[in-house]
N, C-alpha and C. Protein backbone atom coordinates (compact mmCIF):
# COMPACT_ATOMS: atom_id res chain seq x y z
N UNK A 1 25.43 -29.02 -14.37
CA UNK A 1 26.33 -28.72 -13.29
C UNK A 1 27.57 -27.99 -13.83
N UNK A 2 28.04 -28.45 -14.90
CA UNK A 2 29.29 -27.92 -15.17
C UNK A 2 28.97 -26.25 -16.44
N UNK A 3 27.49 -26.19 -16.36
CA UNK A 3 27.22 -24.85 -16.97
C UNK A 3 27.35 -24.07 -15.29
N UNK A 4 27.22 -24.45 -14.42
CA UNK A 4 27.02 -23.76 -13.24
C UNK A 4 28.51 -23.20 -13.09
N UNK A 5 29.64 -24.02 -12.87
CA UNK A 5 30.55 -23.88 -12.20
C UNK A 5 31.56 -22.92 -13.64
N UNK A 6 31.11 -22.58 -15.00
CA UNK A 6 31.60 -22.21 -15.78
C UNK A 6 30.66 -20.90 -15.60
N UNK A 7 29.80 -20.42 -15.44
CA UNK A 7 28.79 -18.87 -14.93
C UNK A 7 29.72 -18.56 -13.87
N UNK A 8 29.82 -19.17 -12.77
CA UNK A 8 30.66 -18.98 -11.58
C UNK A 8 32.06 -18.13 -12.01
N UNK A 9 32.81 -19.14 -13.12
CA UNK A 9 34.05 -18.93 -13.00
C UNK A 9 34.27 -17.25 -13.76
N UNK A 10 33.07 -17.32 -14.51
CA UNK A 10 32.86 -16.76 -15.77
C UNK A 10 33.05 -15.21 -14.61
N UNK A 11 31.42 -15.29 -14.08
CA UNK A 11 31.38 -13.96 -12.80
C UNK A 11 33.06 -13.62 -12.15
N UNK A 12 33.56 -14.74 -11.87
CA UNK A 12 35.03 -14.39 -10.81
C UNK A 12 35.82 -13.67 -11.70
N UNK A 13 35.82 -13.76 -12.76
CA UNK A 13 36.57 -13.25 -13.83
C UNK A 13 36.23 -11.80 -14.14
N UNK A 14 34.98 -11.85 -14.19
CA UNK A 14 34.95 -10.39 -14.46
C UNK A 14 34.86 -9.10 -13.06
N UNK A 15 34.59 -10.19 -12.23
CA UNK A 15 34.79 -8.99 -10.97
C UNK A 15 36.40 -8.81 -10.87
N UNK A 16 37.60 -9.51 -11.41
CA UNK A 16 38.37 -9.85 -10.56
C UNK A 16 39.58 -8.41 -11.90
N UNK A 17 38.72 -8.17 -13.25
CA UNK A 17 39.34 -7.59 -14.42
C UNK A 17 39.07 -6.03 -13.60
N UNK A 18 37.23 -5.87 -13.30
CA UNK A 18 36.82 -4.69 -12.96
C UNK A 18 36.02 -4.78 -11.90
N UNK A 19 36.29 -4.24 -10.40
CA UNK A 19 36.36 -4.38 -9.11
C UNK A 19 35.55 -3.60 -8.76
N UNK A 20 35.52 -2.98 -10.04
CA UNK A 20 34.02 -1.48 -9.86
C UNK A 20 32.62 -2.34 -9.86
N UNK A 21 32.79 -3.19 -10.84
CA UNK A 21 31.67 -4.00 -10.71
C UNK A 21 30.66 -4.03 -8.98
N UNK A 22 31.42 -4.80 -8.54
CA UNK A 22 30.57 -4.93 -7.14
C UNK A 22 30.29 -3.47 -6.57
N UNK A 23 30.65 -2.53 -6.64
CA UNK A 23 30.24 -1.05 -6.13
C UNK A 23 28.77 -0.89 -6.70
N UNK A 24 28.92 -1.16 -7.82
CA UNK A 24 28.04 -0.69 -8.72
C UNK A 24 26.58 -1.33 -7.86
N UNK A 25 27.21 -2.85 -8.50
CA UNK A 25 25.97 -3.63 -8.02
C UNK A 25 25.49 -3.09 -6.24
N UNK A 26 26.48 -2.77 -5.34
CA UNK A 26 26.07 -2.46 -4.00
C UNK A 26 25.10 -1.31 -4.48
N UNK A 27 25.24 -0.53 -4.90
CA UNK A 27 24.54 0.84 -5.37
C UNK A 27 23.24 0.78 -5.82
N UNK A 28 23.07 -0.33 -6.86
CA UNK A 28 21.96 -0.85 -7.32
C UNK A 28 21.09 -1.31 -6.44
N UNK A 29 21.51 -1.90 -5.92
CA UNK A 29 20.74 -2.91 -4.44
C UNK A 29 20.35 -2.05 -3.29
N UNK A 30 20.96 -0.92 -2.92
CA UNK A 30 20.29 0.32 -1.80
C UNK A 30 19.64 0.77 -2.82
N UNK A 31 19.53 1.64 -3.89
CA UNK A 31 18.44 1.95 -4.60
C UNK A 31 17.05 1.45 -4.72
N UNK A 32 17.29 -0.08 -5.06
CA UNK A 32 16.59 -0.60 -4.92
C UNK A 32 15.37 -0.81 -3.43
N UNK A 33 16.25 -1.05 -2.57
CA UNK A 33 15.78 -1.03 -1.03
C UNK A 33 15.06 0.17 -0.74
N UNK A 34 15.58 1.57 -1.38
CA UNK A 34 14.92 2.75 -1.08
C UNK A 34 13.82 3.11 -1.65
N UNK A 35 13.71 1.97 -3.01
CA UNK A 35 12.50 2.64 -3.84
C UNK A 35 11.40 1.63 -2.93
N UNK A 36 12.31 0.40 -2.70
CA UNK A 36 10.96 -0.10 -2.05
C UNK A 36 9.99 -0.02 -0.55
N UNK A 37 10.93 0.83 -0.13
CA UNK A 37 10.32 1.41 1.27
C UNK A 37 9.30 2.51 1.17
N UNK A 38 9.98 3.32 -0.04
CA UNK A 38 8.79 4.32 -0.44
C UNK A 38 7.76 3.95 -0.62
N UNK A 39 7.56 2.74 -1.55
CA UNK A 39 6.13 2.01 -2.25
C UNK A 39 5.27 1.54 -0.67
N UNK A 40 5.90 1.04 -0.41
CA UNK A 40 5.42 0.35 1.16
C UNK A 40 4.43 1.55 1.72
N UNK A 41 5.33 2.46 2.15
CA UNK A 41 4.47 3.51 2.56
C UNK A 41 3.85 4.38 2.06
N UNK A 42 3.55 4.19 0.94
CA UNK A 42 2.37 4.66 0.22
C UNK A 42 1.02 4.21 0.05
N UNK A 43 1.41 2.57 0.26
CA UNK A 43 0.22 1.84 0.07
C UNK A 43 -0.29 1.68 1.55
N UNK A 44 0.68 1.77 2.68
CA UNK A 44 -0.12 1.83 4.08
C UNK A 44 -0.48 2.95 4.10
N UNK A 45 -0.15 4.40 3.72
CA UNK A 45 -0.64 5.63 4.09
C UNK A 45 -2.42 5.28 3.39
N UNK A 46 -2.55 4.54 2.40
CA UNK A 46 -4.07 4.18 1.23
C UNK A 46 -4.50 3.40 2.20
N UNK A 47 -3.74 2.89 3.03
CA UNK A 47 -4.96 1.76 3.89
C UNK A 47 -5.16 2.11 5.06
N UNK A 48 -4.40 3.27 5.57
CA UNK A 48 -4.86 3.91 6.88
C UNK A 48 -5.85 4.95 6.91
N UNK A 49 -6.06 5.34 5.30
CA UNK A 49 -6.54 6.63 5.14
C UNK A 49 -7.99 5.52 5.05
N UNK A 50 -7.81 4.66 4.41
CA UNK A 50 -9.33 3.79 4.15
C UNK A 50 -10.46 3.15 5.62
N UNK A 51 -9.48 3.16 6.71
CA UNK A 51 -9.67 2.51 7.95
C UNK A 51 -10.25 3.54 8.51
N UNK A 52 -10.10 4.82 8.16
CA UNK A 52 -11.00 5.71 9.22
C UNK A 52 -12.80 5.72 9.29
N UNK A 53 -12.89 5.58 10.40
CA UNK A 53 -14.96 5.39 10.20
C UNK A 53 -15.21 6.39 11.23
N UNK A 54 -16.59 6.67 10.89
CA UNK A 54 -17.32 7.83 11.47
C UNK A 54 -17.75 7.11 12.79
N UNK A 55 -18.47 7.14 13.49
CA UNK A 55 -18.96 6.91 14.73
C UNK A 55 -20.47 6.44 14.51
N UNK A 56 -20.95 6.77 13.32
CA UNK A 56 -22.54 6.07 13.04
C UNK A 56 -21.85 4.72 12.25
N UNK A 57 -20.46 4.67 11.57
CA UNK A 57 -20.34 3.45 10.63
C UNK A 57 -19.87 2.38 11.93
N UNK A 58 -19.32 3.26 12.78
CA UNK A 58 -18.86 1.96 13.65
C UNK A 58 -20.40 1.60 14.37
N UNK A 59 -20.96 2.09 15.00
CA UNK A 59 -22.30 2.09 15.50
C UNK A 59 -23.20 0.35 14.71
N UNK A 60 -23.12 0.97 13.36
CA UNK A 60 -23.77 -0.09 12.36
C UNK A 60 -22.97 -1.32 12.48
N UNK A 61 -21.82 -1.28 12.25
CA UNK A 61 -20.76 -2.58 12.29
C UNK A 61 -21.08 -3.21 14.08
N UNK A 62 -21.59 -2.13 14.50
CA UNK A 62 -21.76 -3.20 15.76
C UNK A 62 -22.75 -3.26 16.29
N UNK A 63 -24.12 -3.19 15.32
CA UNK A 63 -25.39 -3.20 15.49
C UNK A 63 -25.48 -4.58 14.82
N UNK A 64 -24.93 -4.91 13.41
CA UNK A 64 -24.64 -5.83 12.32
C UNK A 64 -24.23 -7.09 12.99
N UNK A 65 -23.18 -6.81 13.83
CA UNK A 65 -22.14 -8.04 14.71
C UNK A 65 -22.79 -8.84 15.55
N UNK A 66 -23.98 -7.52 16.15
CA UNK A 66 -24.65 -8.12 17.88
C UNK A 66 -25.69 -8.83 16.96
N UNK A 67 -26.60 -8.21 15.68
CA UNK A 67 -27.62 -8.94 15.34
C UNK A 67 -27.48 -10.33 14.69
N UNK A 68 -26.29 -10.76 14.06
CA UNK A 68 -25.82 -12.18 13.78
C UNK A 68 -25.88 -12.89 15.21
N UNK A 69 -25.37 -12.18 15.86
CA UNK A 69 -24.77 -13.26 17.10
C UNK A 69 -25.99 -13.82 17.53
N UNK A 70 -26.91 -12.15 18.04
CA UNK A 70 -28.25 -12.98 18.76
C UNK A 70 -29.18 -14.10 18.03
N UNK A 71 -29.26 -13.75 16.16
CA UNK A 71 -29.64 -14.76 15.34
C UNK A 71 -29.25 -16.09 15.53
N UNK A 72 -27.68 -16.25 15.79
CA UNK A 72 -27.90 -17.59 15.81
C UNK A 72 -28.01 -18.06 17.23
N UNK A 73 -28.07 -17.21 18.38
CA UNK A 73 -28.95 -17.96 19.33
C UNK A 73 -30.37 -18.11 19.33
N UNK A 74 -30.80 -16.98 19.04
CA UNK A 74 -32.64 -17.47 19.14
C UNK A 74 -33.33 -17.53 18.17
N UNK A 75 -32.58 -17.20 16.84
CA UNK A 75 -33.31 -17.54 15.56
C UNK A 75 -34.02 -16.75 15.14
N UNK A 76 -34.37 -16.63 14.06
CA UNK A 76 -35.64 -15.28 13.49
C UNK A 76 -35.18 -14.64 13.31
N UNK A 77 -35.91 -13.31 13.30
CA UNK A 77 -35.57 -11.89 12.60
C UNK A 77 -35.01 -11.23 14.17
N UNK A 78 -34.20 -10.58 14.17
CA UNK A 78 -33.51 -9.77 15.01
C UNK A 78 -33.36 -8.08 14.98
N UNK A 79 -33.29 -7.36 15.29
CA UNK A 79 -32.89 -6.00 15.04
C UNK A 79 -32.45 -4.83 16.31
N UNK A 80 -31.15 -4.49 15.88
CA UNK A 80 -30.03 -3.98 17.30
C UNK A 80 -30.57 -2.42 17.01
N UNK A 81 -30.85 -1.98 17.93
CA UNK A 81 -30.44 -0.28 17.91
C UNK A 81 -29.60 0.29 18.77
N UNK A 82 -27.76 0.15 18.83
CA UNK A 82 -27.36 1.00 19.77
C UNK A 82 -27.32 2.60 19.72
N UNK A 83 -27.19 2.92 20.94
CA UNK A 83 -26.53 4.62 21.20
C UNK A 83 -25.22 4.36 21.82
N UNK A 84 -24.62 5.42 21.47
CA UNK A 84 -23.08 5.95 21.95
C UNK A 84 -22.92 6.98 22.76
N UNK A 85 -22.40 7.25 23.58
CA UNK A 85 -22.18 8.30 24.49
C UNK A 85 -21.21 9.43 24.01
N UNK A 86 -20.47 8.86 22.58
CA UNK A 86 -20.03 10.50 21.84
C UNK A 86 -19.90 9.96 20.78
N UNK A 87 -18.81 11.01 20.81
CA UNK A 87 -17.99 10.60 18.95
C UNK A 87 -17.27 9.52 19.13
N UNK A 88 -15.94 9.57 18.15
CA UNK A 88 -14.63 9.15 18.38
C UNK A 88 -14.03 10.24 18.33
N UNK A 89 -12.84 9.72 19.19
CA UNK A 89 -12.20 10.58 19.90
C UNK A 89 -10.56 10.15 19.31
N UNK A 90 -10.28 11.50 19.01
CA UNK A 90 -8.34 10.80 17.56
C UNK A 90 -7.34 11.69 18.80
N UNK A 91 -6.51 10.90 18.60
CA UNK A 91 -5.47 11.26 19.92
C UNK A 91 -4.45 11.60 18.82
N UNK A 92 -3.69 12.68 18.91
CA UNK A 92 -2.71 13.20 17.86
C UNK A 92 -1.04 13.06 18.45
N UNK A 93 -0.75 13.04 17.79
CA UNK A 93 0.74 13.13 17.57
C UNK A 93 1.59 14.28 18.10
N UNK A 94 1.97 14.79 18.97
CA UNK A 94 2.93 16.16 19.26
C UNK A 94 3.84 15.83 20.05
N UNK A 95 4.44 16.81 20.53
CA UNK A 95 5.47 17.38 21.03
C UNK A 95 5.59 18.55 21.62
N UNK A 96 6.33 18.49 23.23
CA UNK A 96 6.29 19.62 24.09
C UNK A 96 7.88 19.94 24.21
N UNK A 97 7.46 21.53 24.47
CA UNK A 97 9.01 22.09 24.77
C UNK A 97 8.72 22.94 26.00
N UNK A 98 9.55 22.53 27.10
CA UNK A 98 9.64 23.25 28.17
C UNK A 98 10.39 24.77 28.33
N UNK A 99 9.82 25.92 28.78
CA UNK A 99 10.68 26.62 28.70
C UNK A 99 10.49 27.33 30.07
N UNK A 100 11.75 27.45 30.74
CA UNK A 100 11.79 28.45 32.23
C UNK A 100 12.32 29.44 31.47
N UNK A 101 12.28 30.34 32.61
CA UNK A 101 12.61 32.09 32.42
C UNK A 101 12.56 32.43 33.78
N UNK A 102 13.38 33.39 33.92
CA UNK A 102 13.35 34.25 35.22
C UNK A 102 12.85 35.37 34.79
N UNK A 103 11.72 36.18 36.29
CA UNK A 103 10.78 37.41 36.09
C UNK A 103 11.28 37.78 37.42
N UNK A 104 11.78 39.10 37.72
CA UNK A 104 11.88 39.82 38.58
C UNK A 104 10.93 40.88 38.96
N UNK A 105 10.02 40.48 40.68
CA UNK A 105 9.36 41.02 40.75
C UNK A 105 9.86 42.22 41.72
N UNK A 106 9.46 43.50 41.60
CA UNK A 106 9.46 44.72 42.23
C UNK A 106 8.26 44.42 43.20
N UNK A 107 9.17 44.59 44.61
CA UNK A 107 8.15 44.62 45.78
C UNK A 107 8.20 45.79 47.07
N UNK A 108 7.68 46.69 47.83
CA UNK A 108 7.96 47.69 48.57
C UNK A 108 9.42 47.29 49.35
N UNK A 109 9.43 49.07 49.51
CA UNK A 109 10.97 49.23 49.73
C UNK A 109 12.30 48.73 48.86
N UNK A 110 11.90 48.67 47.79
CA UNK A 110 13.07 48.32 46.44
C UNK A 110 13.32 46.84 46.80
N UNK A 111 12.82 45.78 47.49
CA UNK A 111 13.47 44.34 47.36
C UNK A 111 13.32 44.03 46.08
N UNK A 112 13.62 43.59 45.66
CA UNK A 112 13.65 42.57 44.33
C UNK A 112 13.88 40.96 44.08
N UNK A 113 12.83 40.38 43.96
CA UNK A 113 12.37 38.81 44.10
C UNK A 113 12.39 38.20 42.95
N UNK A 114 13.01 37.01 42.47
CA UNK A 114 13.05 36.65 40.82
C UNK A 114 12.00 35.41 41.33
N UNK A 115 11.57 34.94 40.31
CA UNK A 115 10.63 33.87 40.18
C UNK A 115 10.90 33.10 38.54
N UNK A 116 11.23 31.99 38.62
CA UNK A 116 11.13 30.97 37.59
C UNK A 116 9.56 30.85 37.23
N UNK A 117 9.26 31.27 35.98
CA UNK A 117 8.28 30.81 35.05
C UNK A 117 8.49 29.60 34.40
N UNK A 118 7.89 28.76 34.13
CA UNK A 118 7.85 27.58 33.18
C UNK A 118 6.69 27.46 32.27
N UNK A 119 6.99 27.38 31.06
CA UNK A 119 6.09 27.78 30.28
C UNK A 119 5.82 25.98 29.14
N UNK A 120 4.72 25.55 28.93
CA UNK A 120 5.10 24.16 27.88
C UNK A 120 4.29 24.56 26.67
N UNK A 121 5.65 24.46 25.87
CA UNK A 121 4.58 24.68 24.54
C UNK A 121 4.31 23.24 23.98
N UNK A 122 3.56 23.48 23.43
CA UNK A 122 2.86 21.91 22.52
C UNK A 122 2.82 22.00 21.06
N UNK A 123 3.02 20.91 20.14
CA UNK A 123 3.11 21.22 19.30
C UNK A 123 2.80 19.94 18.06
N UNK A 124 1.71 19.74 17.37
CA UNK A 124 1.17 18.89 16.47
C UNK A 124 1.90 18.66 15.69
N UNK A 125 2.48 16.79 15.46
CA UNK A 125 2.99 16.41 14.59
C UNK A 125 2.08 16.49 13.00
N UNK A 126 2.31 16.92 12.14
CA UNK A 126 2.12 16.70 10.72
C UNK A 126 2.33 15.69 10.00
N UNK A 127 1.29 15.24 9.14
CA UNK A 127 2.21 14.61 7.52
C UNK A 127 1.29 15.12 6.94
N UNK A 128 1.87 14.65 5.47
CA UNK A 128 0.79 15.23 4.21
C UNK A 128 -0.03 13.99 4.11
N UNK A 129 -1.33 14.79 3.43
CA UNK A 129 -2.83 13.81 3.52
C UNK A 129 -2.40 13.44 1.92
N UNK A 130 -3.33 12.43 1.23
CA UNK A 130 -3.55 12.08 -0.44
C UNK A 130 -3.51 13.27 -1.42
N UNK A 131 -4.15 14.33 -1.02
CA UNK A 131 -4.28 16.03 -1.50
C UNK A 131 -2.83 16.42 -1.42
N UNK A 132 -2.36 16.49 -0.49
CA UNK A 132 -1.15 17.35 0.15
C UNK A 132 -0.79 18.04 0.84
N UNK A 133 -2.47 17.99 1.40
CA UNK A 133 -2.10 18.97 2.63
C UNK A 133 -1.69 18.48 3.87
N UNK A 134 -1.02 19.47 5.19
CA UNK A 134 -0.88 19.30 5.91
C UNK A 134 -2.05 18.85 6.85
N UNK A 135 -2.05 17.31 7.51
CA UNK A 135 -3.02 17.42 8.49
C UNK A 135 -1.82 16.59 9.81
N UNK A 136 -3.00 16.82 11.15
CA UNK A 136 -2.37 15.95 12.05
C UNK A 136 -2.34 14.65 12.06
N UNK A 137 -1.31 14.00 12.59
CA UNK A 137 -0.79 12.63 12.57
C UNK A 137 -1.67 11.89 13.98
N UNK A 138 -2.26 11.08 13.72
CA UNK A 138 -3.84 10.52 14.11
C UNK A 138 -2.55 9.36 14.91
N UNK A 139 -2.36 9.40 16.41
CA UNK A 139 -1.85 7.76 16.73
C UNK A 139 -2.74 7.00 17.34
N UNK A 140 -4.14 7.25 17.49
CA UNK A 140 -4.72 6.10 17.84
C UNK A 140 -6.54 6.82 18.08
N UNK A 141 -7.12 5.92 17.49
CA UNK A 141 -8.36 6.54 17.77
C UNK A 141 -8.79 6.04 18.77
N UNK A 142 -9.69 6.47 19.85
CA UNK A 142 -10.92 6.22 21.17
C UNK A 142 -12.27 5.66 20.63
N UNK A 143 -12.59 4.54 20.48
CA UNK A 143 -13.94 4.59 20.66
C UNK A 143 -15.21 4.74 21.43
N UNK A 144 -16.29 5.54 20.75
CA UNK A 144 -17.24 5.91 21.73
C UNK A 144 -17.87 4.49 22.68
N UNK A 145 -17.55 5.00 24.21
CA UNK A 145 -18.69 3.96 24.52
C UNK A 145 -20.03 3.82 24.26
N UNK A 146 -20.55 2.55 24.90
CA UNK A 146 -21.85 2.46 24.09
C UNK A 146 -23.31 2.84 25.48
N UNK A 147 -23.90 3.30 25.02
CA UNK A 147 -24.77 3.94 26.37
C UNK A 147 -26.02 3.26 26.26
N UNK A 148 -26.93 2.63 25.85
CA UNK A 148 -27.37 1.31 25.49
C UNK A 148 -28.12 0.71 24.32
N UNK A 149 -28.78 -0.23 24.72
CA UNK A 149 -29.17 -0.76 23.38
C UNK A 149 -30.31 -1.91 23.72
N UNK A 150 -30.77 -1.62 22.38
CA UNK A 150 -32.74 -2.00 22.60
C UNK A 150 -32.54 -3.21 21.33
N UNK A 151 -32.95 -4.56 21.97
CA UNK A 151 -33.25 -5.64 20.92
C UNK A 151 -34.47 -5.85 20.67
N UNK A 152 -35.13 -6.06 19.58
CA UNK A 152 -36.37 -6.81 19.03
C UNK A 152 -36.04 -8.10 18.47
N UNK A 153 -36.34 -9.15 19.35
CA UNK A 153 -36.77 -9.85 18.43
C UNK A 153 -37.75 -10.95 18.49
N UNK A 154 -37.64 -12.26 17.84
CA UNK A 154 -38.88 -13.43 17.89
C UNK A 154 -38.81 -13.62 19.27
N UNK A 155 -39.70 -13.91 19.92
CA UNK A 155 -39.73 -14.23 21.49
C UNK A 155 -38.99 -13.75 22.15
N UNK A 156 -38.45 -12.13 22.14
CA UNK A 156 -38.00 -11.47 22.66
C UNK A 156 -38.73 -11.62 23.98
N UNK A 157 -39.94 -11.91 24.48
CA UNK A 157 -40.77 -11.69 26.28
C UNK A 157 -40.63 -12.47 26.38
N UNK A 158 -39.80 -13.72 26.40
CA UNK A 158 -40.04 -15.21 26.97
C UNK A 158 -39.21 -14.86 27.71
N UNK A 159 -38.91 -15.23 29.09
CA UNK A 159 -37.69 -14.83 30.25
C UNK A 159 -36.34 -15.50 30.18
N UNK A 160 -36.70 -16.53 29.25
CA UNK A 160 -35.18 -17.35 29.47
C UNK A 160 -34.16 -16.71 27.75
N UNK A 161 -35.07 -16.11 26.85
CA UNK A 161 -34.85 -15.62 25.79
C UNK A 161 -33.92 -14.65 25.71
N UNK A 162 -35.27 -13.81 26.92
CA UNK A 162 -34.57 -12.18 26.97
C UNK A 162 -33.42 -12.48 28.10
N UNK A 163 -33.42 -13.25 29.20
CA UNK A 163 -31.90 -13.25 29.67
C UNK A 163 -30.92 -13.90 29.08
N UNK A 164 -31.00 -14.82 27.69
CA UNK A 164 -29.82 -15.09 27.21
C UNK A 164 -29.12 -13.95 25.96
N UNK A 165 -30.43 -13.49 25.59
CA UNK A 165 -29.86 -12.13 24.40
C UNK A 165 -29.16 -10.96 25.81
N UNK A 166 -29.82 -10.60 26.81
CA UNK A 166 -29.12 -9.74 27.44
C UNK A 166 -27.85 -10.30 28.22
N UNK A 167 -27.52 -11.54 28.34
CA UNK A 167 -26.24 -11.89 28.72
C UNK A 167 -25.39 -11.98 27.30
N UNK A 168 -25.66 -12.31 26.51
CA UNK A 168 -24.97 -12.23 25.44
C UNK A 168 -24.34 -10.75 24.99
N UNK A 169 -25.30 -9.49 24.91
CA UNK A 169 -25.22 -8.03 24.84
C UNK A 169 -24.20 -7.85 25.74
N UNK A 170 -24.12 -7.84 26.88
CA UNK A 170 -23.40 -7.30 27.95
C UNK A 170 -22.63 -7.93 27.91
N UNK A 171 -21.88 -9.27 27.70
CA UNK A 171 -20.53 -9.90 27.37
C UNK A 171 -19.78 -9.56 26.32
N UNK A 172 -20.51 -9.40 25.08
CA UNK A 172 -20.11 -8.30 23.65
C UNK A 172 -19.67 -7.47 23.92
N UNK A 173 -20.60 -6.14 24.50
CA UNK A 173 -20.13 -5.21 24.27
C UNK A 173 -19.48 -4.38 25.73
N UNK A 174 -19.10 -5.33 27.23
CA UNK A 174 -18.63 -5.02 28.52
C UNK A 174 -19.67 -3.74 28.96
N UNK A 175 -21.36 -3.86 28.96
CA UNK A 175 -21.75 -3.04 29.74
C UNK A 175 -22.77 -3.96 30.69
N UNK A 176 -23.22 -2.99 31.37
CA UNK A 176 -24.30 -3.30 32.49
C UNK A 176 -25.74 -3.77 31.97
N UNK A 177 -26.44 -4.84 32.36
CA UNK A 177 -27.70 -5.28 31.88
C UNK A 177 -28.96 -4.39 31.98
N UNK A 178 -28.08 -2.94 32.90
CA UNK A 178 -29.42 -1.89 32.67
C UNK A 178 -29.46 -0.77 31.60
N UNK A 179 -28.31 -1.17 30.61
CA UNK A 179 -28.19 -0.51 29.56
C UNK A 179 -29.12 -1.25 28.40
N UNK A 180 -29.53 -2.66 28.97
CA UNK A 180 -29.85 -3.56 27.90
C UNK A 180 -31.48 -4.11 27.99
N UNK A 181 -32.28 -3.27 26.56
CA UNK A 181 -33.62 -3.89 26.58
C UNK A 181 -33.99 -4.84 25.99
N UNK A 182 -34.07 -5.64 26.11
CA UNK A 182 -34.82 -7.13 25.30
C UNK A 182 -36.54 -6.86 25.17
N UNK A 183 -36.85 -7.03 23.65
CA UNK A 183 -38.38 -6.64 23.53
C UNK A 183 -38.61 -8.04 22.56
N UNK A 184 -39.88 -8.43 22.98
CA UNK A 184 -40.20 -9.46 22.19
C UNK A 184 -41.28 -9.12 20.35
N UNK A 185 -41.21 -9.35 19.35
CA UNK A 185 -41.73 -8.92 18.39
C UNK A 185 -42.41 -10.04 17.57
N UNK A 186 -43.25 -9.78 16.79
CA UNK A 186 -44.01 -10.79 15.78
C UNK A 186 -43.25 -10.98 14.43
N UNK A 187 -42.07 -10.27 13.74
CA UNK A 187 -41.51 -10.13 12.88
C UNK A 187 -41.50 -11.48 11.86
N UNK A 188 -41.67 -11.21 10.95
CA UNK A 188 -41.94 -12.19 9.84
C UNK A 188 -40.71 -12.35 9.11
């Protein structure tokens, strides 16, 4: 305790000789803060760049998802084939600038009529990619809906089977049960 209150007195002393001290240290400490905001966003720019998937990887991840699920309701071998109704769809980043203008139109007998044009320009936000190049700033991707999907599996033709895999499908993935085939298979 009394090494504590002698560090203490020790510190008061020397801020109190040279007053520059605490500047310094303030200086040190935003430096600090700035290097670490940089790091931050470097390592989310590595994990946003890692998060992007194609439209067949998402496809699989949710061919993968539905075939666990239906496994552990009816057991056996399972196998999902969805379709998608597109791609994905990346909604970008911009900015519009409005611009009016007056156009004076020449009409018979010399009248002269002005008319306001309004014109919007648009314009794609940027950042730099891992390379350096300029690409557009991605704020949110669309996923493709799903247009349907064909199950195989063990006692896929039993009626109480195929209506619990197709209520299950259509609660997953929010479509209609005529998007959804239930097939029964011998799969080993």
């Amino acid at each position: 305790m009394e090494t504590l209150i002698n560090f203490k007195n020790n510190i008061t002393e020397l801020i109190k000789k040279n007053p520059k001290i605490i500047v310094i240290i303030g200086l040190v400490g935003i430096a600090l803060i700035f290097l670490s905001g940089y790091f931050d966003k470097s390592d989310t720019n590595k994990e946003s760049a890692k998060t992007k998937i194609t439209a067949e990887e998402y496809c699989e991840s949710l061919e993968e998802k539905l075939s666990n699920q239906i496994k552990d309701v009816v057991g056996g071998n399972v196998k999902v084939m969805i379709t998608l109704e597109s791609s994905i769809e990346y909604v970008y980043a911009s900015e519009s600038k409005n611009n009016e203008s007056e156009v004076e139109d020449a009409y018979a007998n010399n009248n002269q009529k002005s008319q306001k044009e309004k014109q919007i320009q648009k314009n794609f936000i940027t950042c730099k990619d891992e390379n350096g190049n300029e690409v557009p700033l991605v704020v949110t991707e669309i996923m493709p809906n799903v247009k349907g999907v064909v199950v195989a599996c063990n006692n896929g033709d039993n009626d109480a089977i195929s209506s619990a895999v197709t209520s299950l499908v259509t609660t997953a993935l929010d479509i209609s049960e005529s998007k959804v085939c239930v097939l029964g298979t011998d799969m080993q």
